[in-house]
PDB file of N, CA and C in Angstrom:
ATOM      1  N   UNK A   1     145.551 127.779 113.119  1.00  0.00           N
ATOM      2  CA  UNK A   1     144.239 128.374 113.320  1.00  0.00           C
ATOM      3  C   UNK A   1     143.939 128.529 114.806  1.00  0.00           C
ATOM      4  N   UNK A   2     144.459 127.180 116.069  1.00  0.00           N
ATOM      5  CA  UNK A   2     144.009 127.498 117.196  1.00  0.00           C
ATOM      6  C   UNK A   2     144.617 129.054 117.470  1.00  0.00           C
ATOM      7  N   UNK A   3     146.241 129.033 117.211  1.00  0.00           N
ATOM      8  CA  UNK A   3     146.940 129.835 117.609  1.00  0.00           C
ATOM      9  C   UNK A   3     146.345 131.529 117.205  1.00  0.00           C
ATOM     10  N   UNK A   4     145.621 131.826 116.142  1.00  0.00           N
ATOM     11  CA  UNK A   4     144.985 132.922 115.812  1.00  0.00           C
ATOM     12  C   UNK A   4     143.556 133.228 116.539  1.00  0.00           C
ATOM     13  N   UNK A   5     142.562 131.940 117.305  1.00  0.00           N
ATOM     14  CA  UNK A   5     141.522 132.021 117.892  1.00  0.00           C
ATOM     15  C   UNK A   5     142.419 132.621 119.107  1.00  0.00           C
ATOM     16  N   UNK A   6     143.027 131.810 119.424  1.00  0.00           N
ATOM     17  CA  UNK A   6     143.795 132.152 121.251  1.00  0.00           C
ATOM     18  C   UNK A   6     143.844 133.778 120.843  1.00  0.00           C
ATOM     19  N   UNK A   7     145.068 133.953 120.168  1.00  0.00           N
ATOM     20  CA  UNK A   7     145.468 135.651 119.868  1.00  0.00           C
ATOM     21  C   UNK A   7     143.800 137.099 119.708  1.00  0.00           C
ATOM     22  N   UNK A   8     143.259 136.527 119.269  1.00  0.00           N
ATOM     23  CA  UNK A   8     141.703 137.115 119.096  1.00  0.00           C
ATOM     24  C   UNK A   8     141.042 137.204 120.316  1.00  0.00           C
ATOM     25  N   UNK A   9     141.316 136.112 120.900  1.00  0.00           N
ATOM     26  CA  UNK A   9     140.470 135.997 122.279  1.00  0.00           C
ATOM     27  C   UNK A   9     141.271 136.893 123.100  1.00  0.00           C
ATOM     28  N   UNK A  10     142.540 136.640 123.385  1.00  0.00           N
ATOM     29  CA  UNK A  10     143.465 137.237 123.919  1.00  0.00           C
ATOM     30  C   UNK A  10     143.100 139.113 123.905  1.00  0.00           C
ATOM     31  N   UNK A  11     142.864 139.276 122.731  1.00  0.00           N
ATOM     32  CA  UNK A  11     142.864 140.849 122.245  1.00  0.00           C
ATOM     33  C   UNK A  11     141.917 141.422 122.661  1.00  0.00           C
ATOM     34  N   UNK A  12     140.696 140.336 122.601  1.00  0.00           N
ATOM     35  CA  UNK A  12     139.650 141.135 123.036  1.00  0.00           C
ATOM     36  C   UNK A  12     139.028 140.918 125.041  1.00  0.00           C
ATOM     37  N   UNK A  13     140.019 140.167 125.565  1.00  0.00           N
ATOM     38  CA  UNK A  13     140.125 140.647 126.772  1.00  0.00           C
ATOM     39  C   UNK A  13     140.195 141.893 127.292  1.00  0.00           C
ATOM     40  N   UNK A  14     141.468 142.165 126.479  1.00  0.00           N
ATOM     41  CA  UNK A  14     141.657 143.790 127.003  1.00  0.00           C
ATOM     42  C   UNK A  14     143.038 143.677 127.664  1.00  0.00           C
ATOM     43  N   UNK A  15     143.193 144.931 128.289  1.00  0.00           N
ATOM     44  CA  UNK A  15     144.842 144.774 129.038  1.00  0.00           C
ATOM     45  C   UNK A  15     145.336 144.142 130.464  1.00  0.00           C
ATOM     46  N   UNK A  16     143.860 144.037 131.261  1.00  0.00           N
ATOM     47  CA  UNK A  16     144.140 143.166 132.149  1.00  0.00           C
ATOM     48  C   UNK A  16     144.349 141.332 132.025  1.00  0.00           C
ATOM     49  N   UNK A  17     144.469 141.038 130.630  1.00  0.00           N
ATOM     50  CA  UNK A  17     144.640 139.947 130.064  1.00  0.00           C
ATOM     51  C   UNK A  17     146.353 139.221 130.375  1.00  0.00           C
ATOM     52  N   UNK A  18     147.021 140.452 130.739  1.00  0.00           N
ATOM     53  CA  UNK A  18     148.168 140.381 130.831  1.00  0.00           C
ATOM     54  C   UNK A  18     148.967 139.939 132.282  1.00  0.00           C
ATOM     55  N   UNK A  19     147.902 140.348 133.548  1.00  0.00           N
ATOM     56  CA  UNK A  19     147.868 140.052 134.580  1.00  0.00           C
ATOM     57  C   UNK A  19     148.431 138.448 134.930  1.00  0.00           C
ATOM     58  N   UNK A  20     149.425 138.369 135.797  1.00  0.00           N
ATOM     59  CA  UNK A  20     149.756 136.905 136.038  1.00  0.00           C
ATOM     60  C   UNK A  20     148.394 136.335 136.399  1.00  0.00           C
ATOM     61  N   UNK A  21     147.532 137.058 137.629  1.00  0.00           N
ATOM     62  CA  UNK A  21     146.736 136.557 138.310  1.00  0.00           C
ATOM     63  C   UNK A  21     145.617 136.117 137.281  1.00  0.00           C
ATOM     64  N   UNK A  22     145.743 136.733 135.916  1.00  0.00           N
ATOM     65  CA  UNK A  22     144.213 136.229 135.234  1.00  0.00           C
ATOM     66  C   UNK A  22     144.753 135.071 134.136  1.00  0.00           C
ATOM     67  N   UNK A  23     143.660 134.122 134.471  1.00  0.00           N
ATOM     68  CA  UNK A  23     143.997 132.821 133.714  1.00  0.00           C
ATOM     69  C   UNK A  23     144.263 133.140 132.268  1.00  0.00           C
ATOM     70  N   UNK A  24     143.599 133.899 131.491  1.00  0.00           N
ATOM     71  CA  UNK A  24     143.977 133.946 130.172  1.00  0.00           C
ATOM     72  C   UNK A  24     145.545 133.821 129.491  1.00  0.00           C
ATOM     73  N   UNK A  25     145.938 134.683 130.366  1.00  0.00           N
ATOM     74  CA  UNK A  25     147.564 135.205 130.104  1.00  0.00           C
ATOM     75  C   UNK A  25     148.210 133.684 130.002  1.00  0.00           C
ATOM     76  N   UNK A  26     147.654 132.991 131.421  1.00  0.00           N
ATOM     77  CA  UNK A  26     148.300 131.630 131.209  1.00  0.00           C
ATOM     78  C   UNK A  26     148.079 130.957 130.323  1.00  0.00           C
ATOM     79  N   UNK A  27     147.088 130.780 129.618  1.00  0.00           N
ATOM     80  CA  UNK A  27     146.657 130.399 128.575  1.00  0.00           C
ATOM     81  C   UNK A  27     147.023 130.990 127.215  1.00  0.00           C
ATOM     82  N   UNK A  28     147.194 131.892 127.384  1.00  0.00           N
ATOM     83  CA  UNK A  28     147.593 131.894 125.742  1.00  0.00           C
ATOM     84  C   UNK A  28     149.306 131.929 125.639  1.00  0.00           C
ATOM     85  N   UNK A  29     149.893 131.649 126.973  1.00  0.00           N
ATOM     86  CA  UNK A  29     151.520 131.689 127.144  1.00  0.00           C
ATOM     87  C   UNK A  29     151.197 130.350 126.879  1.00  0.00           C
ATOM     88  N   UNK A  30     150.391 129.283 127.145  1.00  0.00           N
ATOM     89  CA  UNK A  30     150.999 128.003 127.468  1.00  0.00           C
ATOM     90  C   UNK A  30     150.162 127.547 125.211  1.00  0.00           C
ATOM     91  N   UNK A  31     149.480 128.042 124.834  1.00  0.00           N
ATOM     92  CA  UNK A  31     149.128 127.979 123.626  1.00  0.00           C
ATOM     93  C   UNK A  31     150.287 128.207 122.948  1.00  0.00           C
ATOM     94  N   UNK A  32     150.706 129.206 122.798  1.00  0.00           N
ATOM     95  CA  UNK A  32     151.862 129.576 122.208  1.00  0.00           C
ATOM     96  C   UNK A  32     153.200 128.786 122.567  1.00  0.00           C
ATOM     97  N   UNK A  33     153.477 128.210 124.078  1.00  0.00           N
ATOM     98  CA  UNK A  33     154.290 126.852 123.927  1.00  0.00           C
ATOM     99  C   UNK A  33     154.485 125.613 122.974  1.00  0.00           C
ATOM    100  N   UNK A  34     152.915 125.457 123.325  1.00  0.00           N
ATOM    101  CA  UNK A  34     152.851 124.453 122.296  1.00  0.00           C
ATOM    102  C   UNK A  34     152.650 124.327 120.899  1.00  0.00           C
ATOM    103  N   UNK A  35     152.756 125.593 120.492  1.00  0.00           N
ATOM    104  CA  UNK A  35     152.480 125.972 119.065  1.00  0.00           C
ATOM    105  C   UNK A  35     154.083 125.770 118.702  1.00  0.00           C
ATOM    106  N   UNK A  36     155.106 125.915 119.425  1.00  0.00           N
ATOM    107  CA  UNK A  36     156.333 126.252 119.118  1.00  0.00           C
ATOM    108  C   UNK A  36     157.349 125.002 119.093  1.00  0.00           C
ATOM    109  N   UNK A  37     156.346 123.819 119.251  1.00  0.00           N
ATOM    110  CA  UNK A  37     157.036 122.452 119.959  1.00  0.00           C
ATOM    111  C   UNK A  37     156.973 121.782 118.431  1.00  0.00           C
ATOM    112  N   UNK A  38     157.776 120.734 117.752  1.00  0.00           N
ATOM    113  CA  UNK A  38     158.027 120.048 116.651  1.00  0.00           C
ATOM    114  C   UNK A  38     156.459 119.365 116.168  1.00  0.00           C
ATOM    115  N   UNK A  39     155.948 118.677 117.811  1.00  0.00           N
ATOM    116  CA  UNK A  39     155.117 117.402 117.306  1.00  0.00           C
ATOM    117  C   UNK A  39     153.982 118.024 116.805  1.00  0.00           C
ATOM    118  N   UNK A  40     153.822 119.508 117.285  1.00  0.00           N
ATOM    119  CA  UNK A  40     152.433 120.742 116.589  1.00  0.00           C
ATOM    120  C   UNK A  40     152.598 120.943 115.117  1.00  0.00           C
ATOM    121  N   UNK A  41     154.056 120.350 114.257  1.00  0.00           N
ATOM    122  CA  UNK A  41     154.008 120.872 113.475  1.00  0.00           C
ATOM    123  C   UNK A  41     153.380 120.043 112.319  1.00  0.00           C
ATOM    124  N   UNK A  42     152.333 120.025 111.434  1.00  0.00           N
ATOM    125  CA  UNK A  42     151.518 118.783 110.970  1.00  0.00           C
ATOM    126  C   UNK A  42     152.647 118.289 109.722  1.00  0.00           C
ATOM    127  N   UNK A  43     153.453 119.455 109.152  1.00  0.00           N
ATOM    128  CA  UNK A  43     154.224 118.542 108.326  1.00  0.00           C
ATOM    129  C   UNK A  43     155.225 117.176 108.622  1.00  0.00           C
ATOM    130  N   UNK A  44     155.677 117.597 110.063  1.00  0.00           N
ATOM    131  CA  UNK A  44     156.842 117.030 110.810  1.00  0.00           C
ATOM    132  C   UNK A  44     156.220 115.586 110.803  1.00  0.00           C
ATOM    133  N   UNK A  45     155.148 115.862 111.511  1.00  0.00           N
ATOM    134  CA  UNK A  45     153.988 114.684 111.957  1.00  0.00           C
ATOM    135  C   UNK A  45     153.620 113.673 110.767  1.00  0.00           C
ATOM    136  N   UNK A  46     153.424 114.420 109.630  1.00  0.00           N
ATOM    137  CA  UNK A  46     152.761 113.276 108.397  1.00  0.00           C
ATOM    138  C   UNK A  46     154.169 112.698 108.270  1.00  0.00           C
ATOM    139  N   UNK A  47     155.545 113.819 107.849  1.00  0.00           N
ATOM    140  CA  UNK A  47     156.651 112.575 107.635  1.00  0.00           C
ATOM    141  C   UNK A  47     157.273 111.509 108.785  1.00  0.00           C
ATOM    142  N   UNK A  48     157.138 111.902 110.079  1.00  0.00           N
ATOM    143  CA  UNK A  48     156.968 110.701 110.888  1.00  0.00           C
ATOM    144  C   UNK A  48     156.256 110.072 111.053  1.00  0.00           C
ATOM    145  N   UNK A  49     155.285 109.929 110.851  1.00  0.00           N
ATOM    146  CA  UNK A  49     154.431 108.806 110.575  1.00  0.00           C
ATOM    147  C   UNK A  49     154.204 107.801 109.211  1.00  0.00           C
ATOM    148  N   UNK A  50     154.842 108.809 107.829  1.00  0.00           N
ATOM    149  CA  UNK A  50     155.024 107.902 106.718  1.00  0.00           C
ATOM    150  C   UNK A  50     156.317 107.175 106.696  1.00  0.00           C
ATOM    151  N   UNK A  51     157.346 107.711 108.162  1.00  0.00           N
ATOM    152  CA  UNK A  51     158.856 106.913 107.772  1.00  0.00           C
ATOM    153  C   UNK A  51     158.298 105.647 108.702  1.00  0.00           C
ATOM    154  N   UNK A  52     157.513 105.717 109.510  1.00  0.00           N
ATOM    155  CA  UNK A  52     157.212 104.310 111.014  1.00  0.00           C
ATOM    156  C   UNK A  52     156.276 103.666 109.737  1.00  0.00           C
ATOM    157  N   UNK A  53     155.053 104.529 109.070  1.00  0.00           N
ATOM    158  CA  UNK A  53     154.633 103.297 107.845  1.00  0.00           C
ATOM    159  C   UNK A  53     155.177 102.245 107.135  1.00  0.00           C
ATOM    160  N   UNK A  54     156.236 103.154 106.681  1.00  0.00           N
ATOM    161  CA  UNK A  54     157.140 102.641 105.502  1.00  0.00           C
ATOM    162  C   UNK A  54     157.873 101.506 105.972  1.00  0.00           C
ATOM    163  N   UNK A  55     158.389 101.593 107.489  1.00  0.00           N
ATOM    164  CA  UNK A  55     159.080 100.670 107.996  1.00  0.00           C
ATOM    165  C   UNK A  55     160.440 101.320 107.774  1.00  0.00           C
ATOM    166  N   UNK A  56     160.738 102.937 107.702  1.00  0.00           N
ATOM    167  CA  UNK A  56     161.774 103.381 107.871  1.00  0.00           C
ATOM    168  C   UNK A  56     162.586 103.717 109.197  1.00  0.00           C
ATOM    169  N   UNK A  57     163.780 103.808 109.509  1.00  0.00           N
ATOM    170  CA  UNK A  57     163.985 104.379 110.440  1.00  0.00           C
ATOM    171  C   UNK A  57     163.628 105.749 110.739  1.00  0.00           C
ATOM    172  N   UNK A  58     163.726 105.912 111.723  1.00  0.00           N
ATOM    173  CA  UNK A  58     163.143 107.491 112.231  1.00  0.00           C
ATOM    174  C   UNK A  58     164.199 108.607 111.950  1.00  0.00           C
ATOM    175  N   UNK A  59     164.106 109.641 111.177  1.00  0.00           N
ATOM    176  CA  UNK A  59     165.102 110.779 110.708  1.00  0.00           C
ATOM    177  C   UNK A  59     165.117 111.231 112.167  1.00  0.00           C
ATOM    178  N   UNK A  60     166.266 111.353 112.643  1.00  0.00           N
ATOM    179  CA  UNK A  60     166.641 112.233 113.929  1.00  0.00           C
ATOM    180  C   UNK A  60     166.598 113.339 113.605  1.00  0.00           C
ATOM    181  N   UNK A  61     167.100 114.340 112.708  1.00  0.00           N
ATOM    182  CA  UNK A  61     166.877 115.381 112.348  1.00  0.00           C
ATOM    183  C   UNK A  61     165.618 116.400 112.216  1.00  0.00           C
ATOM    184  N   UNK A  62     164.765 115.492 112.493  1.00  0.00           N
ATOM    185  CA  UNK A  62     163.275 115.898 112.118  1.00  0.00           C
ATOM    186  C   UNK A  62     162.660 116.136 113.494  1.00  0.00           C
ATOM    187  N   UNK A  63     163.393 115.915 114.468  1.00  0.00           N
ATOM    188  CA  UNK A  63     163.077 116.217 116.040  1.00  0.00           C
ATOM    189  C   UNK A  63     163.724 116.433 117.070  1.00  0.00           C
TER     190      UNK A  63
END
């Protein structure tokens, strides 16, 4: 959902949105970083946190 507010906001800047010099651009490049990173992902997140519950080891695979 953030990632669709950013993109909206983004759109309705306009085309100078794209400009290095205007903060937005940085902002919705650095949104979209972190949208793309494992620990953003909430499924990844609930099963690492139910394997450290459980008292499982940590699936390497999962990160």
């Amino acid at each position: 959902m953030c990632i669709a507010a950013v993109d909206r906001l983004f759109t309705a800047a306009g085309a100078t949105s794209w400009m290095e010099h205007n903060e937005i651009q940085r902002l919705f490049r650095d949104s979209h970083m972190t949208a793309a990173h494992a620990y953003t992902d909430y499924d990844v997140c609930a099963q690492i946190l139910g394997r450290e519950l459980m008292g499982l080891e940590p699936d390497p695979t999962m990160v």
